[in-house]
N, C-alpha and C. Protein backbone atom coordinates (compact mmCIF):
# COMPACT_ATOMS: atom_id res chain seq x y z
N UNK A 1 -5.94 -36.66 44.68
CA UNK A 1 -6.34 -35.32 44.31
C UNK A 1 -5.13 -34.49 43.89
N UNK A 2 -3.94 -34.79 44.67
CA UNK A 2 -3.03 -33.87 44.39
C UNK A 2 -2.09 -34.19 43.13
N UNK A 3 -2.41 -35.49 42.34
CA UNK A 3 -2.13 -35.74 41.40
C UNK A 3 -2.63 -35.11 40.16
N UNK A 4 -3.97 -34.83 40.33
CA UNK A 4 -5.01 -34.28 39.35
C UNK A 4 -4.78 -32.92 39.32
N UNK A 5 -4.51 -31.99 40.23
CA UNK A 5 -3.52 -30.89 40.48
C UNK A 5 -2.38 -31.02 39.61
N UNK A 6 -1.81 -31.63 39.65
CA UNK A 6 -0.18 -31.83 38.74
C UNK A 6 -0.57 -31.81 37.36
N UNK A 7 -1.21 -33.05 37.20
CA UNK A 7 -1.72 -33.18 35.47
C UNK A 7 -2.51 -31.85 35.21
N UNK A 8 -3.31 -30.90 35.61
CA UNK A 8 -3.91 -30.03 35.37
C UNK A 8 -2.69 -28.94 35.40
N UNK A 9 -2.10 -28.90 35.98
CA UNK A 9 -0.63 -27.69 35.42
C UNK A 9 -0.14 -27.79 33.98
N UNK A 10 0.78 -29.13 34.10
CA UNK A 10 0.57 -29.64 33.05
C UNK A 10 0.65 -29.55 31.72
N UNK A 11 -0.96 -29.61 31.78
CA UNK A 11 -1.74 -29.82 30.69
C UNK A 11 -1.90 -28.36 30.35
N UNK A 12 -1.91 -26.94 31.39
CA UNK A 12 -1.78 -25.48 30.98
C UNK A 12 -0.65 -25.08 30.12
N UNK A 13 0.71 -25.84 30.76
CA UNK A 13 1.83 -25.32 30.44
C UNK A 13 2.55 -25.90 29.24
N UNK A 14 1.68 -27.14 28.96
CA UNK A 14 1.95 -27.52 27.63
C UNK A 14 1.46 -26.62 26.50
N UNK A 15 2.71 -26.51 25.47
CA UNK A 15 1.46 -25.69 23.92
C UNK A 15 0.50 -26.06 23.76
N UNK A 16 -0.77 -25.68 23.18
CA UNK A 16 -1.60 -26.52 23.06
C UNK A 16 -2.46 -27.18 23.66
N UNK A 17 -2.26 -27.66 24.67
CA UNK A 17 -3.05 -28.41 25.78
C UNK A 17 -3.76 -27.61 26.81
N UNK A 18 -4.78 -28.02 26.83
CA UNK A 18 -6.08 -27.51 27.33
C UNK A 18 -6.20 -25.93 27.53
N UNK A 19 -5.45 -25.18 26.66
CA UNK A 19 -5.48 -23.83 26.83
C UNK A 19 -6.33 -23.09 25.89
N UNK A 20 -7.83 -22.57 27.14
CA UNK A 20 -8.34 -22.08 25.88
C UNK A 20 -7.97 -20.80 25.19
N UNK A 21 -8.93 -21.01 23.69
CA UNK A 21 -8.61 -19.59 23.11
C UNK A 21 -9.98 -18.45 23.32
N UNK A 22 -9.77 -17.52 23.75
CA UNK A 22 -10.64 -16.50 23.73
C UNK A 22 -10.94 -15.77 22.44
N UNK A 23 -12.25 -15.24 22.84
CA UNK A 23 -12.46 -14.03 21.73
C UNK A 23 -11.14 -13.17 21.26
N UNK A 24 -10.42 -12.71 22.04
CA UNK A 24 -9.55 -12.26 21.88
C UNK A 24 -8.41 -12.56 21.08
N UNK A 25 -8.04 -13.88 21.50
CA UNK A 25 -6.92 -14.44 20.96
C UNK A 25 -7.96 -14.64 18.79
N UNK A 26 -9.44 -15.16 18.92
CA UNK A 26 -9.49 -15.21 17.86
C UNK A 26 -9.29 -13.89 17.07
N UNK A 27 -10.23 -12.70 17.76
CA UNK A 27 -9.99 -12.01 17.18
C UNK A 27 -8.12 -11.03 16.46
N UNK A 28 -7.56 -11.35 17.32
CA UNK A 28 -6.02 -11.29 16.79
C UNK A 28 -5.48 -12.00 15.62
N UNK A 29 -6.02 -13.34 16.23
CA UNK A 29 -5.94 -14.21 14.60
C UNK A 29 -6.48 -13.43 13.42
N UNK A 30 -7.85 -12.84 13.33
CA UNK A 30 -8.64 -12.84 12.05
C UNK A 30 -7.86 -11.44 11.53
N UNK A 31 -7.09 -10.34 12.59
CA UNK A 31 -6.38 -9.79 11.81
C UNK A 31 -5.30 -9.89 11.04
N UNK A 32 -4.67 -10.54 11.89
CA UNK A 32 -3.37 -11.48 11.40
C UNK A 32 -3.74 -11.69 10.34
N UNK A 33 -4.64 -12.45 9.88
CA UNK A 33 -5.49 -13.27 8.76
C UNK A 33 -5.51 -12.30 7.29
N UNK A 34 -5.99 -11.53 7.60
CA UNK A 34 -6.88 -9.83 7.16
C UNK A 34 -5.63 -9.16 6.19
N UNK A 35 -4.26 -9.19 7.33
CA UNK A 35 -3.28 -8.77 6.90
C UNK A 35 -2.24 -9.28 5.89
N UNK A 36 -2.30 -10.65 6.22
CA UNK A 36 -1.63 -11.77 5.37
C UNK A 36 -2.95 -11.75 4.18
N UNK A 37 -3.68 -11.81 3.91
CA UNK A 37 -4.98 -11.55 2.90
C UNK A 37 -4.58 -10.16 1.63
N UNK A 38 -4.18 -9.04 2.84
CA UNK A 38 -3.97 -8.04 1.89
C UNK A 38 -2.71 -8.32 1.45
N UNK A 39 -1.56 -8.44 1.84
CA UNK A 39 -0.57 -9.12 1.33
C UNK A 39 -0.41 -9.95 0.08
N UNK A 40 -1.38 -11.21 0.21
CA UNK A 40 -1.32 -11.86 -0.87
C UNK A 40 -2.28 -11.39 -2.24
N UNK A 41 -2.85 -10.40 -1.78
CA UNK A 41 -3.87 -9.53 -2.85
C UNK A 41 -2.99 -8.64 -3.69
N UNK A 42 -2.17 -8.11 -3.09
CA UNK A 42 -1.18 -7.70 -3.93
C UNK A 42 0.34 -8.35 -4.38
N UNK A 43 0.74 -9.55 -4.05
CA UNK A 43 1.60 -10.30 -4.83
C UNK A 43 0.92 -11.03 -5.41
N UNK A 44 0.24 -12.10 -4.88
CA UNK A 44 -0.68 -12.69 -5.83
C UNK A 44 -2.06 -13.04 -5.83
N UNK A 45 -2.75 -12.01 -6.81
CA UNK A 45 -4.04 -12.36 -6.50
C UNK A 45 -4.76 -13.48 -6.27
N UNK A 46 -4.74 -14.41 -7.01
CA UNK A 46 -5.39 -15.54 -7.11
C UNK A 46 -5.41 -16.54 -5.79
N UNK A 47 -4.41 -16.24 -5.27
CA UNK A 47 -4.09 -16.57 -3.89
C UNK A 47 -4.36 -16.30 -2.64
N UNK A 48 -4.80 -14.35 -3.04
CA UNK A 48 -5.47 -14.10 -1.96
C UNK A 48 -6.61 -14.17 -2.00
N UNK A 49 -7.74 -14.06 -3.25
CA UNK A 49 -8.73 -14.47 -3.30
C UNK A 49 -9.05 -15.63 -2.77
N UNK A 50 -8.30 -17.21 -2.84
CA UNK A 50 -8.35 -18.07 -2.57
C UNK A 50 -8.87 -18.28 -1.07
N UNK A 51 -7.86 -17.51 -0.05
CA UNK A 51 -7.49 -17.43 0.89
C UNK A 51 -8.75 -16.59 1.79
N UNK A 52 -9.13 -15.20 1.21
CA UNK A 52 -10.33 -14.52 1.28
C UNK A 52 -11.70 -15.42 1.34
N UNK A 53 -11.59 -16.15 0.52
CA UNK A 53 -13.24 -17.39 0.46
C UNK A 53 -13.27 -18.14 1.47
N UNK A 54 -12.27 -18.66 1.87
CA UNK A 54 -12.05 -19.52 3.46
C UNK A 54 -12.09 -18.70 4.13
N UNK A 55 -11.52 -17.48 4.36
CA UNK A 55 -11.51 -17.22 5.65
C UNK A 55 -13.21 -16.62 5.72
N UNK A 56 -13.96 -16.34 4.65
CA UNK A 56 -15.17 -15.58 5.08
C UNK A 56 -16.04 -16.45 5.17
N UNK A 57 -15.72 -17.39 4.55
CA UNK A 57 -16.37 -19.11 4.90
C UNK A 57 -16.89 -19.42 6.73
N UNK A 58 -15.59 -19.09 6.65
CA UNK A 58 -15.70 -18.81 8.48
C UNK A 58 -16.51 -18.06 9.03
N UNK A 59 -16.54 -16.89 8.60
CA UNK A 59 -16.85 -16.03 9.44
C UNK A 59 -18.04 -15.97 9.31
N UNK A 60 -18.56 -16.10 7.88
CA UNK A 60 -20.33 -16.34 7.98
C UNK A 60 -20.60 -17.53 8.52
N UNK A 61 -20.24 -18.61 9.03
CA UNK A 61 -20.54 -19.56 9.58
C UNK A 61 -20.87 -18.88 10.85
N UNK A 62 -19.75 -17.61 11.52
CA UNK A 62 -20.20 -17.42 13.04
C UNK A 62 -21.13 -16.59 12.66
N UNK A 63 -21.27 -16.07 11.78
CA UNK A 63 -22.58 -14.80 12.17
C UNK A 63 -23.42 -15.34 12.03
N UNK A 64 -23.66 -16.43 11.22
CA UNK A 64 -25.11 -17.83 10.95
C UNK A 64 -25.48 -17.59 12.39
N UNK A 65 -24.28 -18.30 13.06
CA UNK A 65 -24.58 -18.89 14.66
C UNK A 65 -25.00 -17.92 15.40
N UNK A 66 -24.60 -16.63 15.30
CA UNK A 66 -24.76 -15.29 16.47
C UNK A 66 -26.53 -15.02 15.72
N UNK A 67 -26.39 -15.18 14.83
CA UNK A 67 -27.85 -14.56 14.25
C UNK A 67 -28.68 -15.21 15.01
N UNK A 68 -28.79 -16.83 15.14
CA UNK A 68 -29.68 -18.21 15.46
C UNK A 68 -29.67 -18.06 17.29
N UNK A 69 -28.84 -16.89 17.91
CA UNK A 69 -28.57 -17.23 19.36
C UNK A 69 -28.10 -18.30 19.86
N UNK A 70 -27.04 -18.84 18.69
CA UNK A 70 -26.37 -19.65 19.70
C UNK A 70 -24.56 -19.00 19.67
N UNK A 71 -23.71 -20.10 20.53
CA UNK A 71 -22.60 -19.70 20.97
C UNK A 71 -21.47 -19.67 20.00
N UNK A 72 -20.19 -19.40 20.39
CA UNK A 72 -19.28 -19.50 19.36
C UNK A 72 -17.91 -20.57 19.70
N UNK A 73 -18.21 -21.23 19.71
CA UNK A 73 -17.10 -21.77 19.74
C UNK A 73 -15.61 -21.09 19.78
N UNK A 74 -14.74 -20.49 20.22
CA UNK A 74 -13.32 -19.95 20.26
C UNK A 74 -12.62 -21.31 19.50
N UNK A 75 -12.41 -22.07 20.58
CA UNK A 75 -11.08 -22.69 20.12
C UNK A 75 -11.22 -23.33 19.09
N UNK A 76 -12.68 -23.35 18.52
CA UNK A 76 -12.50 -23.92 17.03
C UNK A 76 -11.65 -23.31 16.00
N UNK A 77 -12.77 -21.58 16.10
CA UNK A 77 -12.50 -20.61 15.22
C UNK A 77 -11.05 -20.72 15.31
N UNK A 78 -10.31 -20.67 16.93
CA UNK A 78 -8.72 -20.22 16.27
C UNK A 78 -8.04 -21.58 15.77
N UNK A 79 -8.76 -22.66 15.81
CA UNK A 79 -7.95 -23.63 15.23
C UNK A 79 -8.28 -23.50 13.31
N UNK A 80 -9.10 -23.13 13.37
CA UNK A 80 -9.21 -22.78 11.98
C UNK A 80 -8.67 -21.70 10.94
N UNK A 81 -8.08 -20.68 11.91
CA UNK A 81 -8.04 -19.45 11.46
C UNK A 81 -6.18 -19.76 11.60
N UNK A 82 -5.87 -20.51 12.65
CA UNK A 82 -4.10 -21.26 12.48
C UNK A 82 -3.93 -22.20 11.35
N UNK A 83 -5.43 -22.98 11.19
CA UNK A 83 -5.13 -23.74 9.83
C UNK A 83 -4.79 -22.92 8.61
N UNK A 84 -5.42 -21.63 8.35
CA UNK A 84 -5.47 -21.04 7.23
C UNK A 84 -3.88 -20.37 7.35
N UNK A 85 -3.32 -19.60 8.89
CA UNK A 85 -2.23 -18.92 8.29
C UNK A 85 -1.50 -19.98 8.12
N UNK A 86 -1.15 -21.54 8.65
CA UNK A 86 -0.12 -21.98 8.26
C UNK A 86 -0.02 -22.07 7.05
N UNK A 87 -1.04 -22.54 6.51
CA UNK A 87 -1.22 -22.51 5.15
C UNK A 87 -0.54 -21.09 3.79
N UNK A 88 -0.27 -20.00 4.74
CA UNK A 88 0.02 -19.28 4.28
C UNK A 88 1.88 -19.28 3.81
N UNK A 89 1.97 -20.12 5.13
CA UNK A 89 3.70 -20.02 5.30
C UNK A 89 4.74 -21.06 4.45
């Protein structure tokens, strides 16, 4: 047992590993997102448009889901919403 204790630290204190993401943390992302969006709207459009279609891609996917009563997944959304800013960098 007290092994499973250890690996469960761990696995917190690693990046990444088993740490979830909250509403919160997504919602920080989608500004982040929002901001890097307006950014690229004014250096380069085509880019932020680009960038704008994915990310709302997303987001109507969650309101699909909130509409239908079902849940939201977090740590998807922020794995998706990290896919897009790396993409930015």
């Amino acid at each position: 047992m007290k092994s499973y204790t250890v690996l469960a630290a761990l696995l917190l204190l690693t990046p990444g590993g088993a740490q979830a993401c909250t509403q919160q943390d997504a919602m920080a992302k989608g500004i982040k997102l929002s901001q890097i969006v307006q950014a690229k709207m004014a250096q380069a459009p085509a880019q932020g448009q680009a960038l704008m279609t994915k990310l709302q891609s997303i987001m109507m996917a969650n309101q699909g889901q909130i509409a239908i009563g079902g849940t939201i997944d977090w740590a998807k959304v922020c794995g998706q919403y990290d896919a897009l800013i790396e993409q930015t960098q």
